[in-house]
C-alpha atoms as a PDB file:
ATOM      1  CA  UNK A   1      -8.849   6.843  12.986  1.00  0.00           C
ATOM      2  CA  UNK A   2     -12.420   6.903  11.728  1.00  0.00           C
ATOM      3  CA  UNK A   3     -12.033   5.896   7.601  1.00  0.00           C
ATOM      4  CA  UNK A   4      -9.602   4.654   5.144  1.00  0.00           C
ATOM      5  CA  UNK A   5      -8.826   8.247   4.560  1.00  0.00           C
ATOM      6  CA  UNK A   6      -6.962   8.479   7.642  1.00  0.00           C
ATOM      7  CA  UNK A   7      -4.918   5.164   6.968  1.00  0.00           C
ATOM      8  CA  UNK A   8      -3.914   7.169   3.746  1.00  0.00           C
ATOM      9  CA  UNK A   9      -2.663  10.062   5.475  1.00  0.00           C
ATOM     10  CA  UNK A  10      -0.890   7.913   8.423  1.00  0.00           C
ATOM     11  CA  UNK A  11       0.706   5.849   5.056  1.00  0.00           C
ATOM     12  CA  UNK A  12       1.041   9.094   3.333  1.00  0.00           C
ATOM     13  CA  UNK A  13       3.367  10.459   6.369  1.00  0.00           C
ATOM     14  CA  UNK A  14       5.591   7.578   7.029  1.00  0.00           C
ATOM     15  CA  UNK A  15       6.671   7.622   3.822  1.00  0.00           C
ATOM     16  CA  UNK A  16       7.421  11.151   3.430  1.00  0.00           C
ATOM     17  CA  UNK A  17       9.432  10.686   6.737  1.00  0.00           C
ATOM     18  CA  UNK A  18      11.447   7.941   5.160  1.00  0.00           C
ATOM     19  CA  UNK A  19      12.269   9.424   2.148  1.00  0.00           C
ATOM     20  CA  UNK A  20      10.172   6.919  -0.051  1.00  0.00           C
ATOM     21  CA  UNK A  21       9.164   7.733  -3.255  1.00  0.00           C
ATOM     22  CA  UNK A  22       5.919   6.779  -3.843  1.00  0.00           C
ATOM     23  CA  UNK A  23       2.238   7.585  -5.794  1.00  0.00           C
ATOM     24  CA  UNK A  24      -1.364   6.827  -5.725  1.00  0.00           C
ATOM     25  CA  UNK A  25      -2.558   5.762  -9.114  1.00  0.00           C
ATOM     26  CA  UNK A  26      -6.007   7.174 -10.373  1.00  0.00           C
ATOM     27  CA  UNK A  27      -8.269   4.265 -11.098  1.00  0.00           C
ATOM     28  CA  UNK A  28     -10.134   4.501 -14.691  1.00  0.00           C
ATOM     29  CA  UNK A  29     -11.427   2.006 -16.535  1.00  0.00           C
ATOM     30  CA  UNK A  30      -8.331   1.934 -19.222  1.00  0.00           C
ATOM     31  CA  UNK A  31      -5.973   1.202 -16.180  1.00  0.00           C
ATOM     32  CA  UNK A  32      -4.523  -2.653 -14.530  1.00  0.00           C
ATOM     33  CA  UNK A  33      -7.683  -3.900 -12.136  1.00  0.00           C
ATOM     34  CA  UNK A  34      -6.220  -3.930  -8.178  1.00  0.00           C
ATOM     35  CA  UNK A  35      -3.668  -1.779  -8.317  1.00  0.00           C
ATOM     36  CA  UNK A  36      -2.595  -0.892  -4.574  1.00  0.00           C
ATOM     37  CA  UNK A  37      -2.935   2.494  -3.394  1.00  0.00           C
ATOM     38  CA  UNK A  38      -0.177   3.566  -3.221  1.00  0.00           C
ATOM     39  CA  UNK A  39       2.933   2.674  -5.785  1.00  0.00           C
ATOM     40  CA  UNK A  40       6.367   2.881  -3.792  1.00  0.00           C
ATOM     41  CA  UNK A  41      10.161   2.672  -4.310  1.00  0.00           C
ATOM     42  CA  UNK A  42      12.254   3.124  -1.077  1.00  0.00           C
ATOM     43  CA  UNK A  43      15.722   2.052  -1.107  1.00  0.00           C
ATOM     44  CA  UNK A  44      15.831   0.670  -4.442  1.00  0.00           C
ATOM     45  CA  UNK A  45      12.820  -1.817  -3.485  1.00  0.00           C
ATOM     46  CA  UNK A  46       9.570  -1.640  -5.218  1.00  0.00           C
ATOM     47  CA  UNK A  47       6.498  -1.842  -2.641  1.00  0.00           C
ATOM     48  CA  UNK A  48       2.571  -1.958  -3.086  1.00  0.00           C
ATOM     49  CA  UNK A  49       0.735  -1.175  -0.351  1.00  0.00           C
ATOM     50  CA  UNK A  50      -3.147  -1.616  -0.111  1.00  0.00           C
ATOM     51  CA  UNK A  51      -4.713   0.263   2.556  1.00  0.00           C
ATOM     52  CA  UNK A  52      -8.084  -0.713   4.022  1.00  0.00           C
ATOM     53  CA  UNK A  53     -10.489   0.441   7.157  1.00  0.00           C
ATOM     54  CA  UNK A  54     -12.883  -1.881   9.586  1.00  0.00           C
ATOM     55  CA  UNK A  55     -13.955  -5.077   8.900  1.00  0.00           C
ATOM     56  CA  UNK A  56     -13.009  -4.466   4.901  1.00  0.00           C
ATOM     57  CA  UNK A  57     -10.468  -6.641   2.885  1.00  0.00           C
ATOM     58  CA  UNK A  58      -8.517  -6.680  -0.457  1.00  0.00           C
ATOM     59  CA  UNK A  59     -11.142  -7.562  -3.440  1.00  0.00           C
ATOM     60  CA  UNK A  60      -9.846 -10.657  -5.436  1.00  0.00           C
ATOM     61  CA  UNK A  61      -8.231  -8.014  -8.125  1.00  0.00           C
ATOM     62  CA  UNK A  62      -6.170  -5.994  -5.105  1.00  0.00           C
ATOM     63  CA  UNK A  63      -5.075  -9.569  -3.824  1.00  0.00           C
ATOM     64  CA  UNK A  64      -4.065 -10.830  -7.640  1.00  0.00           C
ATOM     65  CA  UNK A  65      -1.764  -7.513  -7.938  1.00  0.00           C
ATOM     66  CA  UNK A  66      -0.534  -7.759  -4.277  1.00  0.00           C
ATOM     67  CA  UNK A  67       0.675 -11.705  -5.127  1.00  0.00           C
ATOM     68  CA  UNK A  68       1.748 -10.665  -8.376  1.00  0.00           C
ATOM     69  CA  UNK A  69       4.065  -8.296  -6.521  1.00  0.00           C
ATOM     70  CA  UNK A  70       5.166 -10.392  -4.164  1.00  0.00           C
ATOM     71  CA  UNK A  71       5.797 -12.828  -6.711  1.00  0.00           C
ATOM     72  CA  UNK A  72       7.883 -10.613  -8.593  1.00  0.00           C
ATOM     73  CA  UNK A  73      10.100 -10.217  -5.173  1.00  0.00           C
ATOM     74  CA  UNK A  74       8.569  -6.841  -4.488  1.00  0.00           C
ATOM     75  CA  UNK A  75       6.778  -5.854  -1.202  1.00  0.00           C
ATOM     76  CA  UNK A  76       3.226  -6.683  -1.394  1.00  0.00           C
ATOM     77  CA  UNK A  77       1.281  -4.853   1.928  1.00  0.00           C
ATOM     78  CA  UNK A  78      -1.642  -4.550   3.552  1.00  0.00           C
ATOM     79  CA  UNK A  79      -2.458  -1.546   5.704  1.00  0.00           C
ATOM     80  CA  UNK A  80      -5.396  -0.683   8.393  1.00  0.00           C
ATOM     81  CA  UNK A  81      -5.978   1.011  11.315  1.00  0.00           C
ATOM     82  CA  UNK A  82      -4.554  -1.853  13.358  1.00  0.00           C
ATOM     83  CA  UNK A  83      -1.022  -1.977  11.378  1.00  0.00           C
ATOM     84  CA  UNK A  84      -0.332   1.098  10.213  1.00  0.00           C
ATOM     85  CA  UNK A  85       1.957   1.955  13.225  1.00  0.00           C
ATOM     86  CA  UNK A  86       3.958  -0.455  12.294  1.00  0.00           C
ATOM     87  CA  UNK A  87       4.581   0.377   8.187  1.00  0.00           C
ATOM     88  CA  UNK A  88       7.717   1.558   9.033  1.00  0.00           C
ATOM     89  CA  UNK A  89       8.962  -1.264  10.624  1.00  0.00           C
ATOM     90  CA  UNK A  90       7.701  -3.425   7.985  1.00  0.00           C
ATOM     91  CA  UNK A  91       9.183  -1.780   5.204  1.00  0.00           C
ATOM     92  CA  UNK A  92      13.081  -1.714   6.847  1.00  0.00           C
ATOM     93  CA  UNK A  93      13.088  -5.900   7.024  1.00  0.00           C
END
């Protein structure tokens, strides 16, 4: 993997595989600030997932929405290069 781009597709094709519903909201400036990447239901949970690349990290908006989630006893992740072989494993505890 060379950018966040290829996290996407990597996230993009686990969930197809599982049978997860799931969408990538378009940011615009009328929208919620942080809003993961990609907007999931699988199994009748509700799951966030943020996807970064490298050395980068959630912003402080990315990691409001993500405990806001998690708060809310959704799934709040985090996905890189490093993790992203093991989404699927996360997302059936």
């Amino acid at each position: 993997m060379r950018k966040e781009g290829d996290v996407k597709q990597e996230v993009k094709k686990t969930l197809d595989r599982m049978g997860a519903w799931w969408f990538m909201p378009v940011p615009t400036g009328y929208g919620v600030k942080g809003v993961p990447d990609f907007i999931v239901c699988l199994n009748g949970r509700f799951v966030g997932i943020e996807t970064k690349f490298g050395k980068n990290s959630p912003s402080k908006w990315q990691k409001l929405q993500l405990e806001k989630i998690a708060s809310a006893e959704g799934l709040a992740l985090v996905v890189n290069e490093k993790n992203v072989h093991e989404l699927e494993e996360l997302l059936t505890r």
